[in-house]
Protein backbone atom coordinates (compact mmCIF):
# COMPACT_ATOMS: atom_id res chain seq x y z
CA UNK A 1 0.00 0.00 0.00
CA UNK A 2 1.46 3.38 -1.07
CA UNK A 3 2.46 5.82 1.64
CA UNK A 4 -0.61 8.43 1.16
CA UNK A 5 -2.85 5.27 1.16
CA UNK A 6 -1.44 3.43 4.31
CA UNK A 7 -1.97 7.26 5.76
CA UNK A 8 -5.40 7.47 4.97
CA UNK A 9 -6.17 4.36 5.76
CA UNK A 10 -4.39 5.04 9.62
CA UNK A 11 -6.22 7.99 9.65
CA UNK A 12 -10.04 6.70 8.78
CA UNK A 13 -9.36 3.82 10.98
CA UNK A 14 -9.02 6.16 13.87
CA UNK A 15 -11.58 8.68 13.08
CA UNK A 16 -13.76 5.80 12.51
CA UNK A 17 -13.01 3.86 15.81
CA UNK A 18 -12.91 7.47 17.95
CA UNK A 19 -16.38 8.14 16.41
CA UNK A 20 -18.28 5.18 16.83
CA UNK A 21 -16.49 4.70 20.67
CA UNK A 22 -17.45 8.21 21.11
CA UNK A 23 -20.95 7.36 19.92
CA UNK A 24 -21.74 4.25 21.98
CA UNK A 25 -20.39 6.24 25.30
CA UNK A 26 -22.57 9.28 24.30
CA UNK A 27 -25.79 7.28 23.98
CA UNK A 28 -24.75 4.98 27.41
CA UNK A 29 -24.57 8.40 28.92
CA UNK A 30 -27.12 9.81 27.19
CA UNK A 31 -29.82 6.69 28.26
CA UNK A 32 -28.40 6.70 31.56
CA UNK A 33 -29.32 10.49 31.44
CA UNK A 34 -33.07 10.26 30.31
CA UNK A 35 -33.51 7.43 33.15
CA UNK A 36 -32.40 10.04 35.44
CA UNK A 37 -34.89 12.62 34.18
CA UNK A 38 -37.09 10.25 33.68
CA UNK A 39 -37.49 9.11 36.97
CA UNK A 40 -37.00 12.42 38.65
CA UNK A 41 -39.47 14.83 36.54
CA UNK A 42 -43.13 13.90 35.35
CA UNK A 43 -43.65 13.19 32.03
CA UNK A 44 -44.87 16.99 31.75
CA UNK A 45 -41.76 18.33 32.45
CA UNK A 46 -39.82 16.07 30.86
CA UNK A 47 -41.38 16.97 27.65
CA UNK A 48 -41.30 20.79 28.27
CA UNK A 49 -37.66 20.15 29.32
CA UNK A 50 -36.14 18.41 26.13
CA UNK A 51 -38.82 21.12 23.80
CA UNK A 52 -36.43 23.51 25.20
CA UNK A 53 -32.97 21.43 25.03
CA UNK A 54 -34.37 20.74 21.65
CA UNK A 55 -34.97 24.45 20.98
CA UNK A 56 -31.60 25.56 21.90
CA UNK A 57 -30.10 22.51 19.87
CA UNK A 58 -32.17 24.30 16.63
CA UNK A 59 -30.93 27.59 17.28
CA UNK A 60 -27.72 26.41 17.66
CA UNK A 61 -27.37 24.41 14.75
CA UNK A 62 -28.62 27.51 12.55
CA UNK A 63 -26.41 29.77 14.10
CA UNK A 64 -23.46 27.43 13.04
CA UNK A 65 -24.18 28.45 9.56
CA UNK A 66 -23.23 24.87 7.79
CA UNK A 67 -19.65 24.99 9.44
CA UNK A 68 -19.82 21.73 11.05
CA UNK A 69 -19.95 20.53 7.36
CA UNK A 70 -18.70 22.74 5.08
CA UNK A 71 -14.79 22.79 7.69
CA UNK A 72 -13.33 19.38 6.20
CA UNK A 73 -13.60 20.76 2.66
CA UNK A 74 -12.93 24.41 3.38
CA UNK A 75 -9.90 24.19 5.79
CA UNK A 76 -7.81 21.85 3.10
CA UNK A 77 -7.80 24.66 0.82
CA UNK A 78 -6.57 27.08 3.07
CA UNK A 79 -3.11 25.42 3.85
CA UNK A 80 -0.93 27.83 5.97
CA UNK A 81 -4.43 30.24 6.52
CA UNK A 82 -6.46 27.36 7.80
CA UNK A 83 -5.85 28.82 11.23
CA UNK A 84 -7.17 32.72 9.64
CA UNK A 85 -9.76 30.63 8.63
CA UNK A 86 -10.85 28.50 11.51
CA UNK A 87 -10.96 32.15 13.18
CA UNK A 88 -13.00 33.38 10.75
CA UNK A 89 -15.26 30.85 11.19
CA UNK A 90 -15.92 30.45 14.62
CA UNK A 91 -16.31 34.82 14.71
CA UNK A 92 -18.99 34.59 12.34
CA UNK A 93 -20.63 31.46 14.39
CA UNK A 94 -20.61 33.51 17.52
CA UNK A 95 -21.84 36.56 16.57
CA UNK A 96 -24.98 34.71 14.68
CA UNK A 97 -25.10 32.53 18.16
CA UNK A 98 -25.59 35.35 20.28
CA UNK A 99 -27.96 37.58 17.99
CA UNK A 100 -29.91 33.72 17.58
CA UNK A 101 -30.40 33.02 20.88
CA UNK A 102 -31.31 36.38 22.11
CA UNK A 103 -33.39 37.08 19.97
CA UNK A 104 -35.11 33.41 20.77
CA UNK A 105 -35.06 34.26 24.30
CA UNK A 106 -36.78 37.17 24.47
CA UNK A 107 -39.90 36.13 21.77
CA UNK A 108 -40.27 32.48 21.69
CA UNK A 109 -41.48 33.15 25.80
CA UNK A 110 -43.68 35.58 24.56
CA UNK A 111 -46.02 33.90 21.59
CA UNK A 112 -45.12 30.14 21.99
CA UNK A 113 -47.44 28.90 25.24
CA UNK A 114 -44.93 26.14 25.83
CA UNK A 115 -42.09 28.20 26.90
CA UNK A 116 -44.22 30.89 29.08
CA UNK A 117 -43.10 29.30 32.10
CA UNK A 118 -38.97 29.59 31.51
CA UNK A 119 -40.13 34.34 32.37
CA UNK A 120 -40.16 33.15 36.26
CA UNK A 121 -36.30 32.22 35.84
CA UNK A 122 -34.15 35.22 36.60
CA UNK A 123 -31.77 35.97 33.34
CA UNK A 124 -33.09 33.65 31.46
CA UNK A 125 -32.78 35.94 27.93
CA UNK A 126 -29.12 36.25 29.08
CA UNK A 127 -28.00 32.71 29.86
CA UNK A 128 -29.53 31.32 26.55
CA UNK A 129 -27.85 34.25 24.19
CA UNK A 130 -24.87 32.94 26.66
CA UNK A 131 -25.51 29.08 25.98
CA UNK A 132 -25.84 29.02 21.95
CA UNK A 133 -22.36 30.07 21.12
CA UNK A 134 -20.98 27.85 23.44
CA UNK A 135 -22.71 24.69 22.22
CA UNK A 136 -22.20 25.94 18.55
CA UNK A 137 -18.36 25.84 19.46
CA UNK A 138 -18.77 22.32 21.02
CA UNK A 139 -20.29 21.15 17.99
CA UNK A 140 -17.47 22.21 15.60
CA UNK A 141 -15.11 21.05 17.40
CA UNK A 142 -15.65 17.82 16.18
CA UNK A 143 -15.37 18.52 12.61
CA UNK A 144 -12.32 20.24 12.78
CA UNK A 145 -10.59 17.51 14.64
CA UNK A 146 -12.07 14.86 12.14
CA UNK A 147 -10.27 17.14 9.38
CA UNK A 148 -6.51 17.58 11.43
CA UNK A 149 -6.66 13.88 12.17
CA UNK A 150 -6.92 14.53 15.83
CA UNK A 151 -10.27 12.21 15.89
CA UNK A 152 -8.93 10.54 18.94
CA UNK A 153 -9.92 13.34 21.27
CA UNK A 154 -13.00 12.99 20.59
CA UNK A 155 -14.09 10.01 23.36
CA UNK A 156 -12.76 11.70 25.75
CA UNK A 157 -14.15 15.55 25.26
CA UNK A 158 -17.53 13.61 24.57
CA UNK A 159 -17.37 11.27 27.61
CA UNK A 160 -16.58 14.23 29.82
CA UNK A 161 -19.47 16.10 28.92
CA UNK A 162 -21.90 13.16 29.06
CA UNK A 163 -20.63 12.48 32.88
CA UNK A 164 -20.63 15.84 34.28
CA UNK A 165 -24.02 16.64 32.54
CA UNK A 166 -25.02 13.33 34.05
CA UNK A 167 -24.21 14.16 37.35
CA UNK A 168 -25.48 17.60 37.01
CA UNK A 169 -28.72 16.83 36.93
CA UNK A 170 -29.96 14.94 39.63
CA UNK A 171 -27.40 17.37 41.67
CA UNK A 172 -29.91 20.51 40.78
CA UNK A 173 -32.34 18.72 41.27
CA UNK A 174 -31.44 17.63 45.10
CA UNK A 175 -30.67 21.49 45.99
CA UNK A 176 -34.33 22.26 45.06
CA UNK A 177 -33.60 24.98 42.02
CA UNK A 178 -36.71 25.22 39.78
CA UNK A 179 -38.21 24.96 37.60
CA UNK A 180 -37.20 21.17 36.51
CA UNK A 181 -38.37 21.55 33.39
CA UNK A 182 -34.99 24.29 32.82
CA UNK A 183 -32.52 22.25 35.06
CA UNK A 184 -32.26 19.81 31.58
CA UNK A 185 -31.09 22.64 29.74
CA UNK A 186 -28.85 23.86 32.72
CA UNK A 187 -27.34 20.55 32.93
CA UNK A 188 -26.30 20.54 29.48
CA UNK A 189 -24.91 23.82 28.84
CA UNK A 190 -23.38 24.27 31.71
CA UNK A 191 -20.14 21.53 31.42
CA UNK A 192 -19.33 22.94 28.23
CA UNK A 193 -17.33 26.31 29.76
CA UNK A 194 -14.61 23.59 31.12
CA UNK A 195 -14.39 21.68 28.08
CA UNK A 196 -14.41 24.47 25.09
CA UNK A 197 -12.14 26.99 26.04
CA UNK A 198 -8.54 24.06 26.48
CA UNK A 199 -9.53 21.91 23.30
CA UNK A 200 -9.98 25.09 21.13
CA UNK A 201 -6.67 26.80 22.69
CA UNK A 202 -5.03 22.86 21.71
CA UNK A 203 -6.69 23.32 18.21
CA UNK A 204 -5.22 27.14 17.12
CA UNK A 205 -1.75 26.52 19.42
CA UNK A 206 -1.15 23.31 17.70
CA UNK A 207 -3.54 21.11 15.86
CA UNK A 208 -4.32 23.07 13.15
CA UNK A 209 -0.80 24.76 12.24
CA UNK A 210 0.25 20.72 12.23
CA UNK A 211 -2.24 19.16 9.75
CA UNK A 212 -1.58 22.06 6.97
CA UNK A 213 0.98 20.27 6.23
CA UNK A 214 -0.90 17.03 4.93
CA UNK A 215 -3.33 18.84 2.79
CA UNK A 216 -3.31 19.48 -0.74
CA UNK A 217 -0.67 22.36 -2.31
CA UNK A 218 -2.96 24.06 -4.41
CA UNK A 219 -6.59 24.02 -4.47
CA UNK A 220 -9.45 25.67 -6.22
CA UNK A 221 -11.26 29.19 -5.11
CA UNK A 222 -14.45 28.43 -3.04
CA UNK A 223 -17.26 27.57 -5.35
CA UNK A 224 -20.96 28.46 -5.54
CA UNK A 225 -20.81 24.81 -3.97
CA UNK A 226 -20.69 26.37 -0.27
CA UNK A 227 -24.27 28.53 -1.12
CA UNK A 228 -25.92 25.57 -1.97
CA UNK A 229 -24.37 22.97 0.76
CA UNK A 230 -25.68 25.95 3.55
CA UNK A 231 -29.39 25.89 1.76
CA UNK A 232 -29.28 22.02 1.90
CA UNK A 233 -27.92 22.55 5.38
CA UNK A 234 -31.33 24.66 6.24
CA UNK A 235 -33.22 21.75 4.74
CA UNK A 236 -31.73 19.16 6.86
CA UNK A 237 -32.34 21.47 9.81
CA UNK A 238 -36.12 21.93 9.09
CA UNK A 239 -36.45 18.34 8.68
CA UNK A 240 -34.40 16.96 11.90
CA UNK A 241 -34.47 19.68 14.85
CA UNK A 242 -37.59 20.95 14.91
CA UNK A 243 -39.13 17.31 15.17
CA UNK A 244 -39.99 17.17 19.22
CA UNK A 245 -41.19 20.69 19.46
CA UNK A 246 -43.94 19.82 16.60
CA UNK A 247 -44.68 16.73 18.07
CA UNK A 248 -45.17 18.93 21.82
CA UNK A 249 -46.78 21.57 19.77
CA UNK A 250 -49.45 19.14 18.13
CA UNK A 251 -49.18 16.07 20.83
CA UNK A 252 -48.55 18.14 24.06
CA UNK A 253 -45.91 17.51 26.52
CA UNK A 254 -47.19 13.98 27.69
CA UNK A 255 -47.65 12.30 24.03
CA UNK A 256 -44.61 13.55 23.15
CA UNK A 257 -42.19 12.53 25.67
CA UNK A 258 -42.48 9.40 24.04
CA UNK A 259 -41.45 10.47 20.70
CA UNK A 260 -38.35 12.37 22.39
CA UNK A 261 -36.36 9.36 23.94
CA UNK A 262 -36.16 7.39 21.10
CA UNK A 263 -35.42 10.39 19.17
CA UNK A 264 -32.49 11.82 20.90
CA UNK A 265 -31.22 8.04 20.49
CA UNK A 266 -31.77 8.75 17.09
CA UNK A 267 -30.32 11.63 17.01
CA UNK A 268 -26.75 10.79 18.80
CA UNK A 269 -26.02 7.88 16.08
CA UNK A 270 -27.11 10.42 13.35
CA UNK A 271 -24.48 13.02 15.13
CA UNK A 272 -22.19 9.49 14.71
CA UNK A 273 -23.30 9.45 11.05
CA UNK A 274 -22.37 12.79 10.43
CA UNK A 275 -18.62 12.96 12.22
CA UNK A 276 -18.15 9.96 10.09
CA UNK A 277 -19.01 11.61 7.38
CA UNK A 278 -16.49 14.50 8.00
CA UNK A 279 -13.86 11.96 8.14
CA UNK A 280 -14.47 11.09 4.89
CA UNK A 281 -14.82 14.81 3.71
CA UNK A 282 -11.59 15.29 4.66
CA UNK A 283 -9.61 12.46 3.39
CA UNK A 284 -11.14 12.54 0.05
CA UNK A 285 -10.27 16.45 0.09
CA UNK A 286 -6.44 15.05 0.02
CA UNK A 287 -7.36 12.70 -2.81
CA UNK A 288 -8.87 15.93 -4.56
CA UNK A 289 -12.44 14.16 -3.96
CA UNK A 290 -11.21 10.86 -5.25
CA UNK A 291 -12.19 7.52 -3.71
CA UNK A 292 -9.29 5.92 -2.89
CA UNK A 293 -9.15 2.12 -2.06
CA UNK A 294 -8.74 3.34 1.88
CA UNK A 295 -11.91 5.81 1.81
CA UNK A 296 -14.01 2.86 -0.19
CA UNK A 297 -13.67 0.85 2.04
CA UNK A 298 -13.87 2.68 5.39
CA UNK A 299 -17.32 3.65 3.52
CA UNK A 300 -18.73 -0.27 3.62
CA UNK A 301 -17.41 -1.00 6.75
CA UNK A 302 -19.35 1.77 8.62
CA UNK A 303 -22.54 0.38 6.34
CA UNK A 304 -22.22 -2.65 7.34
CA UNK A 305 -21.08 -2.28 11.17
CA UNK A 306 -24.53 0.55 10.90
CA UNK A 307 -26.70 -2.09 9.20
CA UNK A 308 -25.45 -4.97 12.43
CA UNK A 309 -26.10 -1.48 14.81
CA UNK A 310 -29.85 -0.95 13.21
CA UNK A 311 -30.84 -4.60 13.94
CA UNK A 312 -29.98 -5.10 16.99
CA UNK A 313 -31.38 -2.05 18.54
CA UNK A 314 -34.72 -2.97 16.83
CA UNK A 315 -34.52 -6.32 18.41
CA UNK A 316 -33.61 -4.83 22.17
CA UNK A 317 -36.21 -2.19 21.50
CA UNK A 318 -39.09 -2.41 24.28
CA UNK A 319 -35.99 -3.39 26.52
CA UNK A 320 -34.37 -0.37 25.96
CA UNK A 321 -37.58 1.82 26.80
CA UNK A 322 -38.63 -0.42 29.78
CA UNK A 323 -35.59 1.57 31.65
CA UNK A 324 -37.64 4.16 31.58
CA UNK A 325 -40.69 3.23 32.14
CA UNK A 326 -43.88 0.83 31.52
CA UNK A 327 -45.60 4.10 29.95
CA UNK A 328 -42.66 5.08 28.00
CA UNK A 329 -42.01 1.04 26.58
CA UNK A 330 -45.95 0.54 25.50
CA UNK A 331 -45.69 3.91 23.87
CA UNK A 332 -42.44 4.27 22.29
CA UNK A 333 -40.99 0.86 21.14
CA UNK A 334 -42.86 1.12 17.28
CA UNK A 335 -41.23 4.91 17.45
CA UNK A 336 -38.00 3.48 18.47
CA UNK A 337 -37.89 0.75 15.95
CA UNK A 338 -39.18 2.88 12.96
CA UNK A 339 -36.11 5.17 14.11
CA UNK A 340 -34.42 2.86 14.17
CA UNK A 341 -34.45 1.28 10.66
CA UNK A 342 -34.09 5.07 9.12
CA UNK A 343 -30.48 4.43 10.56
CA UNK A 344 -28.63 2.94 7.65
CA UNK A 345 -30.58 4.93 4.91
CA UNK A 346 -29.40 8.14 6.10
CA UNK A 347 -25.98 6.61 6.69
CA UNK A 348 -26.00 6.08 3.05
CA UNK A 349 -27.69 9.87 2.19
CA UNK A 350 -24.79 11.72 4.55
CA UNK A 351 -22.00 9.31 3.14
CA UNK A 352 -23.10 10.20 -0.51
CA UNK A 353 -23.65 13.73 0.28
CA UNK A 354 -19.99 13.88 2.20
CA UNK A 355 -18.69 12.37 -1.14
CA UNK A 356 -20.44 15.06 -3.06
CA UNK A 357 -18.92 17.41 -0.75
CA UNK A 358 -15.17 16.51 -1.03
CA UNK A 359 -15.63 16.54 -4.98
CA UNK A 360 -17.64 19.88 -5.18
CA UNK A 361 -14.56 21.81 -2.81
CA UNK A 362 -11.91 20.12 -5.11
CA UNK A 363 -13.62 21.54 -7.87
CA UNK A 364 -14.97 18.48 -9.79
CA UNK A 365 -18.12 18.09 -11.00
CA UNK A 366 -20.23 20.63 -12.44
CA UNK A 367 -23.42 21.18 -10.70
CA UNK A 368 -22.21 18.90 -8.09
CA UNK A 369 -23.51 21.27 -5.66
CA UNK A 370 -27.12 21.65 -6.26
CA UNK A 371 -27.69 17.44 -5.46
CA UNK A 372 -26.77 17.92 -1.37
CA UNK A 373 -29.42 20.70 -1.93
CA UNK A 374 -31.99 18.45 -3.38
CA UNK A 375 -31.16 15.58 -1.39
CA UNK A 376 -31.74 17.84 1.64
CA UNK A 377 -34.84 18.80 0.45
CA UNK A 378 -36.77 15.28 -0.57
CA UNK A 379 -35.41 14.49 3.15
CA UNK A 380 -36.88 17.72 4.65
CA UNK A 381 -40.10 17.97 2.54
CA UNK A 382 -40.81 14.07 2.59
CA UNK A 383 -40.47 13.97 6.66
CA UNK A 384 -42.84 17.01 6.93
CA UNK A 385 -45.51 16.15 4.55
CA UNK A 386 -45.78 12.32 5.18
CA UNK A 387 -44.90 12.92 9.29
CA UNK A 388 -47.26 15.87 9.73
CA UNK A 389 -50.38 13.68 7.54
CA UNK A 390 -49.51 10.79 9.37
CA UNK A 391 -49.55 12.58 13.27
CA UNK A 392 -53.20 13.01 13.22
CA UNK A 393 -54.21 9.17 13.08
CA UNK A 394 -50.72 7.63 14.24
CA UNK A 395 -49.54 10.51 16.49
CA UNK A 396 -45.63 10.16 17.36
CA UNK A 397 -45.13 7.12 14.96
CA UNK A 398 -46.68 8.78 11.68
CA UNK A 399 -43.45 11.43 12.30
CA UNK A 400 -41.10 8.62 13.07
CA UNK A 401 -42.45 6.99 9.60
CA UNK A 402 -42.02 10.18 7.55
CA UNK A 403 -38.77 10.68 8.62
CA UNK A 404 -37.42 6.85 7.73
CA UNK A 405 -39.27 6.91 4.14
CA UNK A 406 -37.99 10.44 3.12
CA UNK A 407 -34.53 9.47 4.54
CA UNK A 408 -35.13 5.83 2.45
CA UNK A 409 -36.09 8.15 -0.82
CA UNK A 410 -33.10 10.75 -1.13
CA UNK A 411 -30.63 7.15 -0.13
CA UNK A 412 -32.13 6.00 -3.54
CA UNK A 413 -31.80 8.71 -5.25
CA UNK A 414 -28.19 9.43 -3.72
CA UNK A 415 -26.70 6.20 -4.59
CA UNK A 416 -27.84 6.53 -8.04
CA UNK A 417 -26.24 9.91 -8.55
CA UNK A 418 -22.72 9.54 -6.35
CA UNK A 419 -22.41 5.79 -7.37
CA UNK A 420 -20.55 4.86 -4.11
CA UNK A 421 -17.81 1.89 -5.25
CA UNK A 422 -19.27 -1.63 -4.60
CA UNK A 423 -18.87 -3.53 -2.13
CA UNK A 424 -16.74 -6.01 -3.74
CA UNK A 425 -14.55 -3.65 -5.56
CA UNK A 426 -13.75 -1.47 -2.38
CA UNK A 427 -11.91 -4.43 -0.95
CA UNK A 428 -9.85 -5.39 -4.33
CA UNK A 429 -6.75 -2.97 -4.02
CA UNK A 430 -5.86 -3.15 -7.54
CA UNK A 431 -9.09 -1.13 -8.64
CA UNK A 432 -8.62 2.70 -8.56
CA UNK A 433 -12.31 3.02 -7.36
CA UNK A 434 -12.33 6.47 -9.23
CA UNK A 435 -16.29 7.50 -10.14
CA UNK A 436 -16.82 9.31 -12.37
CA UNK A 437 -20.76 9.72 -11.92
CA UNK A 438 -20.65 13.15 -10.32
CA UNK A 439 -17.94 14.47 -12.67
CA UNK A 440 -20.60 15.92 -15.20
CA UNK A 441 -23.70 16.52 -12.53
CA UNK A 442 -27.00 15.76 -12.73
């Protein structure tokens, strides 16, 4: 194996191994968490609780402006300014962050019924505006160390914050502060000041400056590829996100505390999905968007490890839920398992759209661009219109089923426009596993 491939291949294998450890300790932490709350809140303010976690997650993620993404094909081309442009980044993520969450604090209170009861907390406008940036920064984080092949941090910054947030909790809730349905919020947000400001000081000081060596000498200008990944990003937002606060909205807190635990499971191997993802943004940015025999297969190993992942959580479903209740197992395991099958579709829609991604920064493929915008949008659109029909004779399971069949549709239609190497070719070295179905566009 050639020197840039045994690289590669050293370098997917431990972004793929720090990603999928971090994954599995971020949902033990996570279920371990929701038994907590679970056990300690009512079902009405558990559901209030994660509509506002899941609130500040959706500001969040729009104040990040497609970052998280569009990093592992932007920071290759910058070279010795990757570190002016990491900067650049993360000042225009802030500054959205704070004018975000703000300006969420001080309306959403005011018109949404749901969130009337967070006015009786003291500073409550101030600690959100305070909150977004920091979790935007948290979130980034990830990508960028995915791209400088510094993936191995990840476990660790990930298992922190799942421990202290998991001993947060119960903590606030022994001293008596109110209300509970904040303290979830509180308890997230709140481990993050200890873990942002060291690993982004280790990212600038060293990190950074370190892996501009590895990438690419030249590259071309960014693209109108980076306008149409951030509208796709919106899409994927609107379709994701928003999920348990229409479900609260339409359901109320009760009904839809069952749609919420299985979805934040959901939504930590998607998070998995999507670091993955990065990893393979990045090393096919150093093949100038090329599928090397190391990326093609790091690609069907995570399918097949995801497809292995998908059954066996559908099998252990009502086992999973019964932690948390009888009420939560009778009414969440069919959410859970529909969830749960939507797992290695959209693990082939990100993968495809990460390909995409890689070939649109390195300049090949015309029009490349414009499919992770449509792809996002059959997702988005096909979740909303199905899920939405579907919630007023299935409640919580007609969204669960609109999310797996629009995520099933754009994998279809993905596949048959990046034409991912098979699976028997990505394990023959001696094929080049070059496609050349995205060089022309749709």
């Amino acid at each position: 194996m050639p020197d840039g491939h045994l690289e590669a291949h050293r370098a997917l294998t431990r972004g793929g191994v720090a990603f999928i450890s971090s994954s599995v300790l971020t949902t033990l932490s996570g279920l371990g968490y929701w038994l907590i709350a679970a056990h300690m809140m009512s079902r009405s303010d558990l559901g209030r609780g994660s509509s506002l976690l899941s609130a500040l997650l959706t500001v969040s993620a729009i104040a990040q402006l497609n970052y998280a993404r569009a990093l592992p094909g932007l920071l290759p081309r910058a070279r010795t300014d990757a570190r002016r442009m990491l900067a650049v980044a993360y000042a225009r993520v802030i500054c959205a962050s704070l004018i975000l969450g703000l300006g969420f604090a001080l309306i959403a209170p005011r018109v949404d019924r749901q969130f009337h009861y967070v006015l009786s907390f003291p500073f409550f406008a101030i600690l959100f505006a305070i909150a977004v940036p920091l979790l935007s920064l948290f979130t980034l984080e990830d990508a960028v160390l995915a791209t400088v092949r510094r993936s191995v941090i990840v476990p660790f910054e990930n298992a922190s914050f799942g421990i202290l947030k998991l001993l947060l909790l119960p903590a606030l809730v022994v001293i008596g502060m109110r209300p509970l349905s904040f303290l979830i919020a509180i308890s997230w947000v709140t481990p993050l000041i200890i873990i942002v400001v060291p690993l982004n000081i280790y990212l600038f000081a060293r990190a950074v400056p370190q892996a501009a060596a590895t990438f690419p000498s030249s590259m071309p200008k960014e693209g109108t590829w980076v306008r149409y990944d951030f509208a796709g990003y919106l899409f994927w937002l609107l379709g994701t996100l928003p999920l348990p606060v229409l479900t609260i909205t339409i359901l109320g807190p009760t009904r839809s505390a069952a749609f919420y635990v299985p979805f934040s499971i959901a939504t930590a191997i998607e998070v998995m999905i999507l670091n993955l993802g990065n990893t393979l943004t990045s090393e096919m940015s150093r093949t100038r968007g090329r599928f090397s025999p190391p990326t093609a297969i790091f690609v069907w190993r995570i399918w097949v490890l995801l497809g292995l992942l998908s059954i066996c959580l559908i099998a252990i479903a009502p086992y999973v839920l019964a932690l948390f209740g009888s009420q939560y197992e009778a009414a969440g395991t069919s959410i859970f398992r529909v969830l749960m099958v939507a797992i290695v579709p959209r693990s082939v829609l990100f993968f495809c759209i990460a390909a995409t991604r890689a070939r649109t920064a390195a300049g090949r493929g015309r029009n490349s661009g414009v499919i992770i915008l449509v792809l996002q949008a059959v997702t988005c659109l096909g979740t909303l219109g199905f899920g939405l029909i579907a919630m007023r004779s299935m409640g919580s399971l007609g969204m669960a089923l609109g999310f797996t069949l629009a995520s099933t549709l754009a994998a279809a239609i993905a596949v048959f426009y990046v034409r991912p190497p098979s699976f028997r070719s990505a394990f023959r070295p001696d094929v080049s596993h070059e496609s050349t179905a995205a060089e022309t566009g749709p």
